[in-house]
PDB file of N, CA and C in Angstrom:
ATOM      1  N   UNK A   1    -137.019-177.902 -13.966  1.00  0.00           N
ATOM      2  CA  UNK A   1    -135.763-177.747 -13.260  1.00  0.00           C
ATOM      3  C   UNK A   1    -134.594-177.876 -14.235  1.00  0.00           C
ATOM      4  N   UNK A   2    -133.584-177.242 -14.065  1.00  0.00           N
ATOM      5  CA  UNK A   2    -132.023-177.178 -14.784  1.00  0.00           C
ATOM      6  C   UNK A   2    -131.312-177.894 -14.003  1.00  0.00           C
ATOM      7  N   UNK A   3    -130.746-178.789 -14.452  1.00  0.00           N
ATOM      8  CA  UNK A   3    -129.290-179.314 -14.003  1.00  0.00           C
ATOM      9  C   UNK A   3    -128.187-178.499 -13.990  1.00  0.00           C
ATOM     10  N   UNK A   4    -127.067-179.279 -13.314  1.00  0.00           N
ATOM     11  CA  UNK A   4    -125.995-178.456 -12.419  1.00  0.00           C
ATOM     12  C   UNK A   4    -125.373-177.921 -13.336  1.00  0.00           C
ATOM     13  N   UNK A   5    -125.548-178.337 -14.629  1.00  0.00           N
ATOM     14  CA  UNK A   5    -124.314-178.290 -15.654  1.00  0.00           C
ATOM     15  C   UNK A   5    -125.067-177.110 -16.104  1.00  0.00           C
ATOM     16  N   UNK A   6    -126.952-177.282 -16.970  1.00  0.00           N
ATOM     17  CA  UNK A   6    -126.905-176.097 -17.809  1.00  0.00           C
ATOM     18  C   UNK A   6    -127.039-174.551 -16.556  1.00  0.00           C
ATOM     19  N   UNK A   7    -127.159-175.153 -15.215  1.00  0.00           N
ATOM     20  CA  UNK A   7    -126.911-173.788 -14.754  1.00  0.00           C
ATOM     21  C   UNK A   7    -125.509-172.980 -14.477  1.00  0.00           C
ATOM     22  N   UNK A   8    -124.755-174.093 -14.566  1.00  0.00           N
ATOM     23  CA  UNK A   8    -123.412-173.591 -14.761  1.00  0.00           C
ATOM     24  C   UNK A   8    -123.047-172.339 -16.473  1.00  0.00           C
ATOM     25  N   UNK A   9    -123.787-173.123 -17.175  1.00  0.00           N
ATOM     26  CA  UNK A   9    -123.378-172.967 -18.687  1.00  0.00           C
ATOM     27  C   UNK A   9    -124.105-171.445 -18.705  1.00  0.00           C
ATOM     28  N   UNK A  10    -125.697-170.901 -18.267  1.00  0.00           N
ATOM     29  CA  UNK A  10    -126.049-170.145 -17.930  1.00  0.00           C
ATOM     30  C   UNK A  10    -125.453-168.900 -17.502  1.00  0.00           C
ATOM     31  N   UNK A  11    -124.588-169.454 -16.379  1.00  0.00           N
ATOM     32  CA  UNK A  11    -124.113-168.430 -15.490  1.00  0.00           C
ATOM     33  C   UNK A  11    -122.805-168.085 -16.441  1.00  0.00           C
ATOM     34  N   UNK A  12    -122.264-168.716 -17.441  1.00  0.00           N
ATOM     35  CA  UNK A  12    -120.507-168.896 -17.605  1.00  0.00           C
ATOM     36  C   UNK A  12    -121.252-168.216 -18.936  1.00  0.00           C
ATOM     37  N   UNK A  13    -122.318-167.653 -19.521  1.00  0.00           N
ATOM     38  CA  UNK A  13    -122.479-166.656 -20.365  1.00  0.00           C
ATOM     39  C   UNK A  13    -123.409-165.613 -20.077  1.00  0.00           C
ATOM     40  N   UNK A  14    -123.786-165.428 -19.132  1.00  0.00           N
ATOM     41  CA  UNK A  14    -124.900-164.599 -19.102  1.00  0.00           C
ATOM     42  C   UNK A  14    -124.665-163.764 -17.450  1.00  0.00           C
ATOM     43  N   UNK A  15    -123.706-164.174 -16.551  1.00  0.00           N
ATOM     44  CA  UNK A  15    -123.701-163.517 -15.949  1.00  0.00           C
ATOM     45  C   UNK A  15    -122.898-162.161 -15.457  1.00  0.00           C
ATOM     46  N   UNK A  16    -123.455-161.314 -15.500  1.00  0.00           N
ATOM     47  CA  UNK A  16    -122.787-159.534 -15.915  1.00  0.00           C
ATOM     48  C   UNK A  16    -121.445-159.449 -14.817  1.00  0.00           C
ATOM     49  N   UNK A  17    -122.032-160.404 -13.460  1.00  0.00           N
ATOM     50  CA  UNK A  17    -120.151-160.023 -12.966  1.00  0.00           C
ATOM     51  C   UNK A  17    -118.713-160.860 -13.272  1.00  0.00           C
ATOM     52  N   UNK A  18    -119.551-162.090 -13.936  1.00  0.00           N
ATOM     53  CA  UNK A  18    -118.297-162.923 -14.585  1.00  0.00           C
ATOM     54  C   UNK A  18    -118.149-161.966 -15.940  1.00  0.00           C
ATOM     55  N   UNK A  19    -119.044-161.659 -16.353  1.00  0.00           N
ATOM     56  CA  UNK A  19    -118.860-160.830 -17.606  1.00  0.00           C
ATOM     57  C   UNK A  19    -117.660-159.429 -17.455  1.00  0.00           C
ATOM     58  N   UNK A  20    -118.151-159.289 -16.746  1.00  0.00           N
ATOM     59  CA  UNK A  20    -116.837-157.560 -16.307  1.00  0.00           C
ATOM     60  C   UNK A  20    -115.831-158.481 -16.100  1.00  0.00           C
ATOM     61  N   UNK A  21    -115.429-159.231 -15.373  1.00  0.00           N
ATOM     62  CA  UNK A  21    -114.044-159.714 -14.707  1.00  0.00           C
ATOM     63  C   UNK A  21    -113.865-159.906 -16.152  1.00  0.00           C
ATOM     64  N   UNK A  22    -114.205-160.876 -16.481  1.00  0.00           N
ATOM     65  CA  UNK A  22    -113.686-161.248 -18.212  1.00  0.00           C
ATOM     66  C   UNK A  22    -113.110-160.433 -18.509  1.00  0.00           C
ATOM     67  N   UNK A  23    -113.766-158.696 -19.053  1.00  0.00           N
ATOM     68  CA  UNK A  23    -113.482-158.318 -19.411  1.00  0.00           C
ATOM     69  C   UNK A  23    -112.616-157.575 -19.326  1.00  0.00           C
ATOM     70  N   UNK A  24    -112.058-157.057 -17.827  1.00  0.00           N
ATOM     71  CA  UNK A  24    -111.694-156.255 -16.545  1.00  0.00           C
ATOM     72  C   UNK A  24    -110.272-156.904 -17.115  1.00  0.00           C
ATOM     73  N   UNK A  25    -110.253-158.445 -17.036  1.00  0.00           N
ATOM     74  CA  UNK A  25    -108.795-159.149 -17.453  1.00  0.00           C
ATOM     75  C   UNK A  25    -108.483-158.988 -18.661  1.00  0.00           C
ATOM     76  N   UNK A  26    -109.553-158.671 -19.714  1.00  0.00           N
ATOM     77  CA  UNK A  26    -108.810-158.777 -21.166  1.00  0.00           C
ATOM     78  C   UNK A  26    -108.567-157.927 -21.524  1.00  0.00           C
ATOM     79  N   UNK A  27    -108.984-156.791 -20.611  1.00  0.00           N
ATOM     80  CA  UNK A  27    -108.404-155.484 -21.035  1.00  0.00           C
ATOM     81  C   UNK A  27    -107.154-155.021 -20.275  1.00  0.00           C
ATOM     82  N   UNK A  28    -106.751-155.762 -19.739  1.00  0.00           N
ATOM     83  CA  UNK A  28    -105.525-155.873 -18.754  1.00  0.00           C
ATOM     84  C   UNK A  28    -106.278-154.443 -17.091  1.00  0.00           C
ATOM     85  N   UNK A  29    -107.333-154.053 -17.096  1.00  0.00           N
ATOM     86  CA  UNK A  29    -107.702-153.530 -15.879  1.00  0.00           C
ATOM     87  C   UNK A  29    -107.433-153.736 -14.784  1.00  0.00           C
ATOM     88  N   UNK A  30    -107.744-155.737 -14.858  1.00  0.00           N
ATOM     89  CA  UNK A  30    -107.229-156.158 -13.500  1.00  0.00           C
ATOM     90  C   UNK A  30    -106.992-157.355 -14.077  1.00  0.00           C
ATOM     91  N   UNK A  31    -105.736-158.103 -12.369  1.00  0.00           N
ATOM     92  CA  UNK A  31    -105.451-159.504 -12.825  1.00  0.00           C
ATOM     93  C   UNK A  31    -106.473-160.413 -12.236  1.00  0.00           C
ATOM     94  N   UNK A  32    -106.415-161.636 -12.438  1.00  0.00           N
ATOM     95  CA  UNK A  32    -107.269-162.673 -12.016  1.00  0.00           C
ATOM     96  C   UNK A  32    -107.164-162.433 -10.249  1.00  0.00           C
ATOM     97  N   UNK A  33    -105.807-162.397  -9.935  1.00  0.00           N
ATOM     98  CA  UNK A  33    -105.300-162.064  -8.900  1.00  0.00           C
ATOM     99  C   UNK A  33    -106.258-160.746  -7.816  1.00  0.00           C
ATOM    100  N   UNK A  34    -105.956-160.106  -8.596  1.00  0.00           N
ATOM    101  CA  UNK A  34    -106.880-158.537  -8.050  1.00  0.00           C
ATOM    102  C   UNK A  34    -108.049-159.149  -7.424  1.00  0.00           C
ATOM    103  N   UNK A  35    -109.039-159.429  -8.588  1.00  0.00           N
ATOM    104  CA  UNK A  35    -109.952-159.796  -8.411  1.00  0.00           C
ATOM    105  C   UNK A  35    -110.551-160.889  -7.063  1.00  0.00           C
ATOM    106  N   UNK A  36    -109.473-161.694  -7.188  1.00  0.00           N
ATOM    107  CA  UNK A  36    -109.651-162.749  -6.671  1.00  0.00           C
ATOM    108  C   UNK A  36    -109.735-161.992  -5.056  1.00  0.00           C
ATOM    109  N   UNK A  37    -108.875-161.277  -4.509  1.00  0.00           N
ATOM    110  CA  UNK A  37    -108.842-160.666  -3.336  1.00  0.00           C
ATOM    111  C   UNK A  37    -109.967-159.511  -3.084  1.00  0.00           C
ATOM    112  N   UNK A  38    -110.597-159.020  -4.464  1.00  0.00           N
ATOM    113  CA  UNK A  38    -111.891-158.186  -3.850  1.00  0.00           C
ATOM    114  C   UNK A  38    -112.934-158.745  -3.744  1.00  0.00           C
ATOM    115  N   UNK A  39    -112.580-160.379  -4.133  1.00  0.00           N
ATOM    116  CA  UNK A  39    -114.063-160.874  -3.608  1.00  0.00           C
ATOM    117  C   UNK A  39    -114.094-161.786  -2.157  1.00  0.00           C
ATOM    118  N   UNK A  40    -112.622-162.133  -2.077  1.00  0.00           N
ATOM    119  CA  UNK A  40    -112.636-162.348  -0.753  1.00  0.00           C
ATOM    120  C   UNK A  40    -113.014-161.107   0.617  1.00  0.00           C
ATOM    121  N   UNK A  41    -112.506-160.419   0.106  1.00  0.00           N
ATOM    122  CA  UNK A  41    -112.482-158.702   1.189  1.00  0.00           C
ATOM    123  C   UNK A  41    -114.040-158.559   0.991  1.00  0.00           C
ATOM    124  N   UNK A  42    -115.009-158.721  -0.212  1.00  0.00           N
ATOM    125  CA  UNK A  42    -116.481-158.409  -0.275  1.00  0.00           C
ATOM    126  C   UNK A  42    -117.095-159.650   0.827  1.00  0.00           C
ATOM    127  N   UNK A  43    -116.711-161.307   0.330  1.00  0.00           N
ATOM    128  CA  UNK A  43    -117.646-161.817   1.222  1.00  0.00           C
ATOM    129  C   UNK A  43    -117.248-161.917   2.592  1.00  0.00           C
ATOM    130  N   UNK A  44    -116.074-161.600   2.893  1.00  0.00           N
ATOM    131  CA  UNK A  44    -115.818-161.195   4.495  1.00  0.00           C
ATOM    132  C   UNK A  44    -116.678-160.264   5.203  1.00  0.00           C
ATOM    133  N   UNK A  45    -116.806-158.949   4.189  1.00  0.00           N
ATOM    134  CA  UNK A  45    -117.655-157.929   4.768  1.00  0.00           C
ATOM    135  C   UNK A  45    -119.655-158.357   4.649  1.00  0.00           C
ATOM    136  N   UNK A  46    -119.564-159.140   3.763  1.00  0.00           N
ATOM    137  CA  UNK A  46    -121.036-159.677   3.652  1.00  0.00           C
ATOM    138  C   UNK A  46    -120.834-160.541   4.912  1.00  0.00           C
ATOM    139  N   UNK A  47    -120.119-161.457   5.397  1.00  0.00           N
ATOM    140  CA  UNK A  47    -120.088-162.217   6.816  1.00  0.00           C
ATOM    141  C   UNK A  47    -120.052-161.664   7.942  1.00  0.00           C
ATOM    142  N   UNK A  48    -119.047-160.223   7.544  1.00  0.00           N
ATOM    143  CA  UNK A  48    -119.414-159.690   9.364  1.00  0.00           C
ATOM    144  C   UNK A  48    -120.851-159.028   9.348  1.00  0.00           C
ATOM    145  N   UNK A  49    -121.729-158.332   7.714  1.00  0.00           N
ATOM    146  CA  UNK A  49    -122.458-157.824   8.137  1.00  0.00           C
ATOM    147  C   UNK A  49    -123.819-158.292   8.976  1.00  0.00           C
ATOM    148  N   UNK A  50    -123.356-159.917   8.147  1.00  0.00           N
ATOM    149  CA  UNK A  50    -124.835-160.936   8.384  1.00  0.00           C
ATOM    150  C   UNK A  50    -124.373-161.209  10.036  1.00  0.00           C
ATOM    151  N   UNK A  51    -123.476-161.072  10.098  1.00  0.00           N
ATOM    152  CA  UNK A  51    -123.531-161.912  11.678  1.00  0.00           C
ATOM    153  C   UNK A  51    -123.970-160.221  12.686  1.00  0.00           C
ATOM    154  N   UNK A  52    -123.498-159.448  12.447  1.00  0.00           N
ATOM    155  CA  UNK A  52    -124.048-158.324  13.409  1.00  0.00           C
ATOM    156  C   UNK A  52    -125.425-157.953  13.432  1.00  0.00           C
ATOM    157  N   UNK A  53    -126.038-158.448  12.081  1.00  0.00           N
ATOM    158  CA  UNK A  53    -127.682-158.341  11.808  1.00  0.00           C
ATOM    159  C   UNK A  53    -128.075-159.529  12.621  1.00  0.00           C
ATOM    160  N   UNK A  54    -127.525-160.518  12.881  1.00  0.00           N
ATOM    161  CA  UNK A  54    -128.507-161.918  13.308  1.00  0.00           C
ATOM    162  C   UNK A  54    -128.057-161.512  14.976  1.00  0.00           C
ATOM    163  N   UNK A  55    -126.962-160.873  15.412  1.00  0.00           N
ATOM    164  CA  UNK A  55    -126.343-161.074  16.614  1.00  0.00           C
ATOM    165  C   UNK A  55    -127.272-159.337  17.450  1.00  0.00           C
ATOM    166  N   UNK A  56    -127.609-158.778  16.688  1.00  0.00           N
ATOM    167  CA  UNK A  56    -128.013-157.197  17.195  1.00  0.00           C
ATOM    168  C   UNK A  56    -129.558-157.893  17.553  1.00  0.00           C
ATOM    169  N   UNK A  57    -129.925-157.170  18.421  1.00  0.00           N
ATOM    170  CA  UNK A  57    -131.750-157.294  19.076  1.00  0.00           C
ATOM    171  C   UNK A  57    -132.670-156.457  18.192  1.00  0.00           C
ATOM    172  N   UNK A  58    -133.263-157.182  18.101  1.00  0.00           N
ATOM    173  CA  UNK A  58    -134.799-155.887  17.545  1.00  0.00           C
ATOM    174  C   UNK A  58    -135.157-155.465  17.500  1.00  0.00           C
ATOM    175  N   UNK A  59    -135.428-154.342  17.011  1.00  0.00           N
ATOM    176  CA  UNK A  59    -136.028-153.061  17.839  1.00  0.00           C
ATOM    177  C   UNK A  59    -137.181-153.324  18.111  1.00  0.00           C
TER     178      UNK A  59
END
């Protein structure tokens, strides 16, 4: 098992969508800002999708 920290440390180099934002910002693409609102607008749409999947009947 990994602790909280080296999975933090893990993720804070190795993971490809912190990796784009990084880069997204250092290339001036987008601001922290931008970003920050397409991931709110993404897990909103991941919340309504999960709730219409758990709330719809089975076929």
């Amino acid at each position: 098992y990994r602790t909280r920290e080296e999975i933090q440390e893990v993720r804070s180099k190795s993971d490809p969508i912190m990796l784009l934002k990084d880069r997204m910002v250092n290339s001036n693409l987008a601001s922290v800002e931008e970003l920050k609102e397409i991931d709110v607008e993404v897990r909103k749409e991941i919340e309504d999708a999960a709730q219409f999947a758990t709330a719809d009947p089975e076929p």
